[in-house]
Each structure stands twice: as C-alpha cells, then as structure tokens.
Protein backbone atom coordinates (compact mmCIF):
# COMPACT_ATOMS: atom_id res chain seq x y z
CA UNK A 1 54.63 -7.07 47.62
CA UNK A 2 55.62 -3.85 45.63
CA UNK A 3 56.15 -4.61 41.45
CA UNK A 4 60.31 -5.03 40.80
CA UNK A 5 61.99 -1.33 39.33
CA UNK A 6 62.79 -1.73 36.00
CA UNK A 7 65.32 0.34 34.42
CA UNK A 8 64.12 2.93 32.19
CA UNK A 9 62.51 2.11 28.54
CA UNK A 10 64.77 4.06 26.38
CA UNK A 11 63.51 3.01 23.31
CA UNK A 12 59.49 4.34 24.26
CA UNK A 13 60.76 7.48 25.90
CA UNK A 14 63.12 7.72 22.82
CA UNK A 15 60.11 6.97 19.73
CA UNK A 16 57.92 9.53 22.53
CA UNK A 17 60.54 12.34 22.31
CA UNK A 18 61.28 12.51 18.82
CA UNK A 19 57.25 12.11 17.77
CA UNK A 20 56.66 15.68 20.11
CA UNK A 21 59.61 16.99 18.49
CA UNK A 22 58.22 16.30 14.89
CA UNK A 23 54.82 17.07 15.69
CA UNK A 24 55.73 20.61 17.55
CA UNK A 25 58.02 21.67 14.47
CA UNK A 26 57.03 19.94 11.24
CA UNK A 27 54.20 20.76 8.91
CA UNK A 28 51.12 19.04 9.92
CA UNK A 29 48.91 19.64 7.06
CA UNK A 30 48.56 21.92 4.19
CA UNK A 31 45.99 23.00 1.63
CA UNK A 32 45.92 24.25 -1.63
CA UNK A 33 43.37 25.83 -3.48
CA UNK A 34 43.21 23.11 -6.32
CA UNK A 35 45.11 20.09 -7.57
CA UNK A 36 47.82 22.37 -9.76
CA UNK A 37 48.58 25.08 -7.20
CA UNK A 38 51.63 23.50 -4.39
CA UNK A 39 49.62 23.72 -1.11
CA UNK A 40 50.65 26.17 1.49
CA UNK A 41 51.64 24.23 4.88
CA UNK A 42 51.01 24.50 8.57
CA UNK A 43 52.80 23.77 11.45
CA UNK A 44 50.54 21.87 14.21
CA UNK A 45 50.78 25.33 16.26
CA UNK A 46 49.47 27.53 13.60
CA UNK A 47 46.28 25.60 13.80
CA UNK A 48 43.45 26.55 15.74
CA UNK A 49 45.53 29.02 18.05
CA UNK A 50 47.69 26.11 18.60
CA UNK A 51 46.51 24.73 21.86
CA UNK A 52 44.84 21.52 20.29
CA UNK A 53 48.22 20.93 19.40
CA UNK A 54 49.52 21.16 22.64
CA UNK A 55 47.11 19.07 24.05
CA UNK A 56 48.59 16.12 22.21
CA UNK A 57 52.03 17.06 23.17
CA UNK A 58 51.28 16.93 26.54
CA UNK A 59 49.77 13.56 26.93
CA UNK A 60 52.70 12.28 24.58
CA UNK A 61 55.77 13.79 26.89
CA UNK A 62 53.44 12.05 29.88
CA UNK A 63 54.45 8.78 28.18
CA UNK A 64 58.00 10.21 28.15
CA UNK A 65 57.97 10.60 32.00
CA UNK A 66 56.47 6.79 32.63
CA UNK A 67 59.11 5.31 30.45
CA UNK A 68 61.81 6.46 33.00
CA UNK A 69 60.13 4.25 35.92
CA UNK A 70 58.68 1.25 33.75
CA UNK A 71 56.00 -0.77 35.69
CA UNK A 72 53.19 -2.56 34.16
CA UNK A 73 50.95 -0.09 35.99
CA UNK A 74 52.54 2.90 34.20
CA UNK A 75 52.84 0.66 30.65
CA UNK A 76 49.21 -0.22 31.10
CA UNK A 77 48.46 3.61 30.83
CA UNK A 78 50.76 4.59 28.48
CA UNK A 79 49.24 1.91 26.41
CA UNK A 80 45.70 3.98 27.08
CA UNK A 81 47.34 7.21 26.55
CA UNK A 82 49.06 6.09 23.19
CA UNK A 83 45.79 4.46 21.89
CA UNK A 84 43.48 7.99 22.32
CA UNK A 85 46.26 9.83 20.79
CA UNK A 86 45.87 7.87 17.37
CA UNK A 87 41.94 8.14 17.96
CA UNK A 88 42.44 12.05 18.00
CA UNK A 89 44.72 12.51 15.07
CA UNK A 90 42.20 12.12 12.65
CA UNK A 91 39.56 14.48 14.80
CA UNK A 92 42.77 17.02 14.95
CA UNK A 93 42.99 17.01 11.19
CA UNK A 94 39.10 17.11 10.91
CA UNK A 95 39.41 20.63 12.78
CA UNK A 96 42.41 21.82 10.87
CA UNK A 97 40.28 21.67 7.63
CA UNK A 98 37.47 23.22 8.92
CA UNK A 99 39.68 26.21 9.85
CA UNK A 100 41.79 26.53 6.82
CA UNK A 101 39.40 25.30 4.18
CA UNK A 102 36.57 28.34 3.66
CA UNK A 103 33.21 27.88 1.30
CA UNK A 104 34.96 30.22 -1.01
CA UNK A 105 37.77 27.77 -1.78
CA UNK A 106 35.24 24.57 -3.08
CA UNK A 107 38.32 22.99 -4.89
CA UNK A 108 40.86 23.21 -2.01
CA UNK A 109 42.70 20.08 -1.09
CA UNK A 110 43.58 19.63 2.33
CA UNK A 111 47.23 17.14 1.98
CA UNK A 112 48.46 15.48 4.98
CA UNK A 113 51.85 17.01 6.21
CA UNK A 114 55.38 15.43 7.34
CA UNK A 115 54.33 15.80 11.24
CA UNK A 116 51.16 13.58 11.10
CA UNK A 117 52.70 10.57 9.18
CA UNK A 118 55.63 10.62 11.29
CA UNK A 119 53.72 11.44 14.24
CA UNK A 120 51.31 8.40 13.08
CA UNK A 121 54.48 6.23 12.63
CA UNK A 122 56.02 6.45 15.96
CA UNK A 123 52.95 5.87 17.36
CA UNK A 124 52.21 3.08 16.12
CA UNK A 125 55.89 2.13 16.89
CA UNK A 126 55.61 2.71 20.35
CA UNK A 127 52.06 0.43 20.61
CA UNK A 128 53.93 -2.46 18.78
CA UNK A 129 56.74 -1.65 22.13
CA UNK A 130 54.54 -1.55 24.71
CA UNK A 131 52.29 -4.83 23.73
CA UNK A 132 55.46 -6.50 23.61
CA UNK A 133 56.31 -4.90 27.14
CA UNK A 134 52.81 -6.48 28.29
CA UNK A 135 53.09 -9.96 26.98
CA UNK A 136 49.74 -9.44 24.79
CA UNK A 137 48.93 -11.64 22.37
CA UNK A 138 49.27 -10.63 18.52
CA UNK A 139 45.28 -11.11 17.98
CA UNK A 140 44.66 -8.63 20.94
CA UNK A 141 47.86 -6.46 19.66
CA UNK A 142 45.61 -5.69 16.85
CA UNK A 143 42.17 -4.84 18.22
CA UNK A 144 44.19 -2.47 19.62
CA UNK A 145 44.09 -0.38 16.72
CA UNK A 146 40.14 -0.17 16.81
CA UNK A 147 40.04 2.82 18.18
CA UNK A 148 42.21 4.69 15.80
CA UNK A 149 40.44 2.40 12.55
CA UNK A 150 37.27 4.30 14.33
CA UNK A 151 38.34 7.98 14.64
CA UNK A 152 39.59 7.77 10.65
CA UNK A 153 36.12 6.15 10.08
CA UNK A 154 34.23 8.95 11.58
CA UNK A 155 36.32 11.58 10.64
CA UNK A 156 36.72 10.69 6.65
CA UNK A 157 32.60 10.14 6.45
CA UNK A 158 31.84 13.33 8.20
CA UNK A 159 34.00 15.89 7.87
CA UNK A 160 37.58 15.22 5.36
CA UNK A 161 35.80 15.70 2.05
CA UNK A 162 38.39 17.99 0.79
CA UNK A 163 41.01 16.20 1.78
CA UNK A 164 43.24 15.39 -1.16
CA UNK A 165 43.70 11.74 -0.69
CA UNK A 166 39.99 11.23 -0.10
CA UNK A 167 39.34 13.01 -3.58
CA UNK A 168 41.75 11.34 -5.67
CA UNK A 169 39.97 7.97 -4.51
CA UNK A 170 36.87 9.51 -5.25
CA UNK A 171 37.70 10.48 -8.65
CA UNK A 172 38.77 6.89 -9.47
CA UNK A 173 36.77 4.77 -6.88
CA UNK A 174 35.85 2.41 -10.14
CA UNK A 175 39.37 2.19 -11.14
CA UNK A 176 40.45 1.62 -7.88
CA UNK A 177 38.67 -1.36 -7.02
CA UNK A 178 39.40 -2.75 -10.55
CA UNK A 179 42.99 -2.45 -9.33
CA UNK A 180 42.05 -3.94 -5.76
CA UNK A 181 40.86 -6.90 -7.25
CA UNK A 182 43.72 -7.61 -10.01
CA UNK A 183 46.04 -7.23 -7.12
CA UNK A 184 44.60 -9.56 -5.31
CA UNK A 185 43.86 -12.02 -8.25
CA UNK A 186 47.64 -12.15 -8.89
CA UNK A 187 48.78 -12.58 -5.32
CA UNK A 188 46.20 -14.74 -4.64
CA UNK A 189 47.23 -17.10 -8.01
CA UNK A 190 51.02 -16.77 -7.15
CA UNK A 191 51.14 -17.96 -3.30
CA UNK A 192 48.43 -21.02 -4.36
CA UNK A 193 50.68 -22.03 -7.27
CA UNK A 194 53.72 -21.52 -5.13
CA UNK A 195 52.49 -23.53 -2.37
CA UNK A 196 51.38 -26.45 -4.62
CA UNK A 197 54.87 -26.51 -6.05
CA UNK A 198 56.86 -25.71 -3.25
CA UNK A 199 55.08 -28.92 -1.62
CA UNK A 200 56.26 -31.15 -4.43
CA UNK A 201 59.21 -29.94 -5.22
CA UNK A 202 59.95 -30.48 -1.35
CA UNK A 203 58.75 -33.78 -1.30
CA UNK A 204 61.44 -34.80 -3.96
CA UNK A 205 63.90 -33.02 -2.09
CA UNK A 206 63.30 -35.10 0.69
CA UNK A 207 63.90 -38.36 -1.21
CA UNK A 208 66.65 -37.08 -3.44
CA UNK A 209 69.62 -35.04 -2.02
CA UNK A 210 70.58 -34.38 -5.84
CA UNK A 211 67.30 -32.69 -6.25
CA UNK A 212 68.04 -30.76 -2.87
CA UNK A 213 70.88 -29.30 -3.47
CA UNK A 214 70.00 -28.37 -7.57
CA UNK A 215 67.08 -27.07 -6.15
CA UNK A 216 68.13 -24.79 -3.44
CA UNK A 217 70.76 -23.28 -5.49
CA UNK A 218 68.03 -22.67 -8.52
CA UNK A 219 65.56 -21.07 -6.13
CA UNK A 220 68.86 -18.69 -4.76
CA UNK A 221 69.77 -17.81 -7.74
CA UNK A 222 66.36 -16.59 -8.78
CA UNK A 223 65.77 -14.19 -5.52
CA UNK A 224 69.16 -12.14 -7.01
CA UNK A 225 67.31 -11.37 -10.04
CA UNK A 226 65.79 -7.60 -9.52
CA UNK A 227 62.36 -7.94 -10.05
CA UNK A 228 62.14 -5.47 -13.33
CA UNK A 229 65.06 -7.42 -14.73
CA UNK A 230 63.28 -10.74 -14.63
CA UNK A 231 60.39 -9.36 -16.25
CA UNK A 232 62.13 -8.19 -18.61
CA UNK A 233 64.15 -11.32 -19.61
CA UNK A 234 60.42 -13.01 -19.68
CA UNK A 235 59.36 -10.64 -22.33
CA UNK A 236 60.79 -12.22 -24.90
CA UNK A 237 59.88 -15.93 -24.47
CA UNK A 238 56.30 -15.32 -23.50
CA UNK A 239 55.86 -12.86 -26.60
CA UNK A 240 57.19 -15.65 -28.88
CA UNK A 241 54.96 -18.14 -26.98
CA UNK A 242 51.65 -16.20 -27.44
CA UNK A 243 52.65 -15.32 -30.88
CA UNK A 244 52.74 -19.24 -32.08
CA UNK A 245 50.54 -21.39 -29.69
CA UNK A 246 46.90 -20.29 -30.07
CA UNK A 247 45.60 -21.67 -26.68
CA UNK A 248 47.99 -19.09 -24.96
CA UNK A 249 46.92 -16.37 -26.73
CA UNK A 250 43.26 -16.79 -25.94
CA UNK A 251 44.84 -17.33 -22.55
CA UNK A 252 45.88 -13.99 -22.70
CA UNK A 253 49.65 -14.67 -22.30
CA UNK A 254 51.91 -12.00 -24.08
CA UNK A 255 55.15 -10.46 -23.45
CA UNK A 256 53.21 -7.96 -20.97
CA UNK A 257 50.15 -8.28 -19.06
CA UNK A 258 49.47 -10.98 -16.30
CA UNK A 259 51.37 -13.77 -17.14
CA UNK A 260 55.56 -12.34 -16.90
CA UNK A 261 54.04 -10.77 -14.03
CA UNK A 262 52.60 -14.24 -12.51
CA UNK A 263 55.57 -15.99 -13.59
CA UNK A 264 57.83 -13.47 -11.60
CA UNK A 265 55.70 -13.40 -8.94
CA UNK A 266 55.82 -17.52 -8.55
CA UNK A 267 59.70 -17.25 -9.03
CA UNK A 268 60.36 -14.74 -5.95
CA UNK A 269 57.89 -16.86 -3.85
CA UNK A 270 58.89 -20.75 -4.10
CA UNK A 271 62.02 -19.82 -2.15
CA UNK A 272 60.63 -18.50 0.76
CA UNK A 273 57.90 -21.43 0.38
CA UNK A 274 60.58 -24.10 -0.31
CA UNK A 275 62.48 -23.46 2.84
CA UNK A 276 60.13 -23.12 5.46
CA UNK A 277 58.34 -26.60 4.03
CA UNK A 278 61.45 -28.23 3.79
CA UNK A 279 62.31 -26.85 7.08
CA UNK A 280 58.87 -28.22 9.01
CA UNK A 281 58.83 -31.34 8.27
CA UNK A 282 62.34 -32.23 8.85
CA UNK A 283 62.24 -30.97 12.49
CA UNK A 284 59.54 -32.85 13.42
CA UNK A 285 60.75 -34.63 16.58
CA UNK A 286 61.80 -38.06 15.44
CA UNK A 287 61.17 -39.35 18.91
CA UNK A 288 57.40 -38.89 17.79
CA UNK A 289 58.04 -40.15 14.67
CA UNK A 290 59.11 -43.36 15.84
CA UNK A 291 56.30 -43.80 18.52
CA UNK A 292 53.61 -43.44 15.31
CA UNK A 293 55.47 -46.19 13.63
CA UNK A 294 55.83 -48.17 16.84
CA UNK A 295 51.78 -47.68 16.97
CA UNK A 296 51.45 -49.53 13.45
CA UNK A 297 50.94 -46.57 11.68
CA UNK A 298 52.17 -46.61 7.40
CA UNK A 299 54.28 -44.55 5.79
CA UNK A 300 51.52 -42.75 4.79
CA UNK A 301 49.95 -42.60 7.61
CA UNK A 302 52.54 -40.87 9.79
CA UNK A 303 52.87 -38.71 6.81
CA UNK A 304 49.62 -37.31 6.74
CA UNK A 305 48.51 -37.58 10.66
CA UNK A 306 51.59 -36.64 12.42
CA UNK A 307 54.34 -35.39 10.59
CA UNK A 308 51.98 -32.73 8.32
CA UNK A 309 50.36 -31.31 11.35
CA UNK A 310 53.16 -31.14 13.47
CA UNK A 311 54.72 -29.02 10.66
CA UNK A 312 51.68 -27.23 9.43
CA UNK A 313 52.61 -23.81 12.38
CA UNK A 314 55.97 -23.48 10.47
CA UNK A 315 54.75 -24.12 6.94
CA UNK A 316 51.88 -21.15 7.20
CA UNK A 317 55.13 -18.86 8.58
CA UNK A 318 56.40 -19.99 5.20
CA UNK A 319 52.65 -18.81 3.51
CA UNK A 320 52.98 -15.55 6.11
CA UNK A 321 56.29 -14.46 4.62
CA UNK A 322 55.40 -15.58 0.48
CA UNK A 323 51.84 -13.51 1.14
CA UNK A 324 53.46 -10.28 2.63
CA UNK A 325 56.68 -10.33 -0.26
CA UNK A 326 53.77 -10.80 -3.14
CA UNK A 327 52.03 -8.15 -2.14
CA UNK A 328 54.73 -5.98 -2.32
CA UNK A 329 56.16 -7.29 -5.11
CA UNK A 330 52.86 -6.95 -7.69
CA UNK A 331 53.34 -2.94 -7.26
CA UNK A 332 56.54 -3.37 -9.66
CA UNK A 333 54.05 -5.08 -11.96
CA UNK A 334 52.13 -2.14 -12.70
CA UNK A 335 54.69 -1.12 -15.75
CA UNK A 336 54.28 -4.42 -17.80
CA UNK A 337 50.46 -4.07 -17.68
CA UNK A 338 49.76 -6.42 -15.18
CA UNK A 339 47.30 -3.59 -13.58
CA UNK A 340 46.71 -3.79 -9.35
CA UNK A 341 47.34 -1.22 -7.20
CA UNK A 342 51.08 0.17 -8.60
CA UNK A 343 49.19 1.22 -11.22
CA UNK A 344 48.29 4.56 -9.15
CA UNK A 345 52.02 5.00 -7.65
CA UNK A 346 53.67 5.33 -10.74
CA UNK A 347 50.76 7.25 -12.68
CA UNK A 348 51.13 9.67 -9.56
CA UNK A 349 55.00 9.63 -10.10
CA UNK A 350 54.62 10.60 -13.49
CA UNK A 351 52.30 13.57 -12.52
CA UNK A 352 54.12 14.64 -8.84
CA UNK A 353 50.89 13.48 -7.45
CA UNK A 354 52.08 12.45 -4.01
CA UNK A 355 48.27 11.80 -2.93
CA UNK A 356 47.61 9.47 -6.45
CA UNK A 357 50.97 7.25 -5.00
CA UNK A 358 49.65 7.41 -1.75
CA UNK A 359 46.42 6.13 -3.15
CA UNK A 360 48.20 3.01 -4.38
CA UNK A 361 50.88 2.87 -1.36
CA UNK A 362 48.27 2.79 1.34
CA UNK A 363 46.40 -0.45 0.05
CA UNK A 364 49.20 -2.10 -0.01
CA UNK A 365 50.83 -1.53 3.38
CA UNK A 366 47.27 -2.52 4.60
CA UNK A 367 46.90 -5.58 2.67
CA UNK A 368 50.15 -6.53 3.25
CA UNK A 369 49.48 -5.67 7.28
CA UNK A 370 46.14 -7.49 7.40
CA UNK A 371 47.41 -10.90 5.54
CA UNK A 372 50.58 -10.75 8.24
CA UNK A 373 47.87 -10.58 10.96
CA UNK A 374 45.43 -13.48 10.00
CA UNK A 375 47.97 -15.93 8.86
CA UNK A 376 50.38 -15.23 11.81
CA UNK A 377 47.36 -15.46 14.11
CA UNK A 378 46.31 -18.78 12.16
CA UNK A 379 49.47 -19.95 12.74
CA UNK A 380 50.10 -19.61 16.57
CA UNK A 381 46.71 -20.87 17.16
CA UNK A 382 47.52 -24.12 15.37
CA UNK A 383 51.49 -24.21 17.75
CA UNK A 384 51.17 -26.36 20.41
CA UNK A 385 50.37 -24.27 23.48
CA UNK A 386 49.07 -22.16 21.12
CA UNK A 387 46.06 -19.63 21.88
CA UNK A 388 42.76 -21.76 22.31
C-alpha cells in the first residue's frame, strides 16, 4: 500500500525559506584587524566566489520542495539533509577565515555574522520539527546533533584560531572555568535546597489546607518580585546579619556575594518545585492507593513504595523546570558578586564586547540545554511505558 498524502508542512518549508533568505542576504561573518577596530562584514556570497554558499542554499530550498508533499520518506531525508547542513557550517566558516584572514593581519578577529546564528537557529528549529514529525524519542532527538557537536569540534581545533570568540576564551580560559564552576556551585546548592524544602513544605501542605493555601500564595507572591529587586531588598538584612553574628561572617554571608544570590535563587525555585510535588502525589490513582492498603501495606509504606514512585516522573519535571530557570537566573547574579558565568555578559556590555557576552551567553544556553536533556530523559524513562 502507498504512504497516506499529507498536506504540506508549512511551518518546515516556512523556518527553510526564511533561513535561505537570511543566509543569501545577511552578513555571514566579518573580521577585523584587532579587538578595537569594528570588523568589516561579508555577505555568504562574497566568500570564496560565492558558490560554497550556494551549495548550502541549494540543499536547504530541497527541504523547501519536500515539505510541500510530506511523507516520512521525504522527512527521513530532510532530516539527513538538515543534519549535514549544521555539520558544514562550521567547515564554511573555517574557509571564510582562511580567505579573509592573511599572515599579515596576526591580530585579526574573525566575528560570527547575523546570517550564521540565524541560519544556525532555524536549523536547529526545523530538526526539533521534523523529530517531532518522526515520532523519535527525545534521547535519539539529541544524538542527532552529533554531527554538528563534531564539525565545531574539528573546525575550532584546527583551523578558527582567530576567531574572536575562540580568543576571548582563550584570554580568560582560567577565569572562565572559575566562573563555570561558581555557576554551577550555586545552581547546584539552590535546586538541592529547593527540593529538600519543597518536599516538606509539601508534605505539610498535604495535612494542613491552612498551610496550603498560606503557602501557595507566599511562593506567588515571590515569583513577581524581579530578580534584581529581590536582591536588592536582601542587601540590607544579610549585611546587618554578617555584620553582628560571627559564624556568618566566616560563612562568608554579606550584603553581596553568594548568599542574596542563593537566597534569591531558592526563592524563584520552591514554586516551580512546590507545585509539581504537590501536584504528583495527589494524582496518584487512588484506585492503586486503595489496593496497597487492601494488601496490608502502612501508611508509610504506601507512602514510600507506591505513592513516591508513582509520582517520582512528575516530580523530576518539577527538578527539569527549577534546573533550567536557575541556570538562567544566576546570570543576573553576576552584579552582586556572586561570580558564574554573567560575570562575562555584563563585563562585555560594559566594553561593547559582543564576543566577551557571547562568551558568558553560550555556557549558559548549553548548560541550561544539557540539564533539560538528562533530566527530561531521566524522567520519561522512569513513566510507565516509558523507554526501557
């Protein structure tokens, strides 16, 4: 039997069109001849005579012409045809600065233009569109990015040294992985303490429908505060704190520095936290509920063998979503002190360094991408029916 006609995929077809369009008539990449100097930029087509260029617009209005007459043949290679396109960005850029970076410029800086991140963006958009299309599964939506982790791989070891990004990391490598490390100190303390809290604070809500309702309207009330506002109405307190109890000054806590930023941090997570706990265990099917107790199972018991792991998938969403906020969320703490990774976008914002933000902006997405993939993963695997 022939596969069903689908109607055309205007949303791939769509992302495909306007990624040729950018690519084809944006700057790709420019260079300057040192960090003060504005770099000059380059259209894709004014690179290498053009026709590498073209050679990725070609494959990409392909996709265009599959999306009209969707099958999963003609998904299936679009999916192929998407993934060697992100593979042979970075190679593309790797030529463009061996054309337009000479030995007589040894402080150029080759910057990344408006065409490849966009380019790289709808890309990537269009992957997340067509494993959904396919039915894959998020662990296998992710290898699919190998290829393209790869070409970046390959092409930043071998051949982007004077790319400006590259250099800026290489001129604070040390700092930077100071700044990895405090960011992920502070997540890391504010989604454990959250969770611990969350769990009791849940477990009274579940006895108490006083301590529910006081509760919920606390934790909303916090998540209006803007983030810079509550550190600021911290400052105070803590400073006064430090100042007259001994232990939490040698603790380091201060008006600035780790702890408004931890204390922030714990604030914006417990709702998220608080919810989705609250949430799993009370729609745990009571009909299994009552065939544990029918079994002679305790209160405790039914607790802690079938109620908890029933709930468990929907309490690590709760962990997914606290994770992915925090690590957003500790950039802002970069101006009281608390160091990590917004240390480098708002140094660069000071300067007009767009490569030094991008230095600290990058991390981030990333961290925030790969603690969205493990948890998520963790958490269908542990769904019943889940992935074995």
């Amino acid at each position: 039997m022939g596969e069903t006609k689908q109607s055309p995929n205007w949303v791939l077809s769509s992302l495909m069109l306007a990624a040729t369009a950018a690519w084809l008539t944006l700057d790709a990449v420019s260079v300057a001849p040192n960090r003060i100097v504005p770099g000059t930029p380059y259209a894709a087509l004014e690179v290498v005579g053009g026709w590498p260029a073209l050679l990725i617009a070609v494959p990409m209005l392909a996709v265009v012409v599959l999306a009209w007459r969707p099958n999963r043949k003609g998904l299936t290679l679009s999916l192929g045809v998407v993934m060697a396109l992100l593979a042979l960005l970075p190679l593309w850029l790797a030529a463009a600065t061996a054309v337009l970076v000479t030995p007589d410029m040894p402080q150029a800086r080759v910057g990344i233009g408006r065409a490849l991140w966009l380019l790289l963006f709808l890309l990537l958009l269009v992957l997340i569109e067509l494993r959904t299309r396919l039915g894959m599964s998020r662990a296998l939506g992710w290898l699919l990015l190998v290829p393209m982790l790869l070409g970046w791989w390959l092409a930043l070891s071998l051949w982007l040294e004077p790319l400006a990004l590259l250099r800026e990391y290489h001129a604070r490598s040390d700092q930077f992985a100071s700044a990895v490390q405090q960011h992920l100190a502070l997540v890391g303390a504010a989604v454990g303490a959250s969770l611990v809290v969350a769990s009791l604070l849940v477990l009274a809500m579940r006895r108490h429908t006083g301590v529910r309702r006081v509760g919920f309207g606390v934790l909303n009330f916090l998540q209006t505060i803007p983030s810079l506002a509550l550190f600021g109405l911290l400052l105070a307190p803590l400073a006064w704190l430090g100042a007259r109890v001994d232990w939490l000054a040698a603790l380091g806590v201060s008006g600035i520095g780790w702890a408004p930023a931890f204390l922030a941090l714990l604030g914006y997570s417990l709702l998220p936290m608080v919810r989705n706990i609250f949430v799993a265990l009370e729609e745990v099917d009571p009909a299994v509920i009552e065939s544990a107790r029918g079994m002679g199972m305790a209160r405790r018991q039914v607790f802690l063998q079938v109620r908890l792991p029933l709930a468990l998938p929907v309490v690590l969403e709760g962990v997914r979503i606290t994770t992915v906020q925090a690590i957003g969320l500790t950039a802002v703490a970069a101006l009281i002190g608390a160091g990590g990774l917004g240390t480098f976008i708002f140094q660069g914002l000071g300067q007009a360094a767009m490569d030094m933000v991008l230095l600290g902006a990058l991390p981030i997405i990333g961290l925030a991408l790969v603690a969205d993939a493990l948890i998520g993963a963790l958490s269908e695997r542990l769904r019943p029916g889940g992935a074995a």
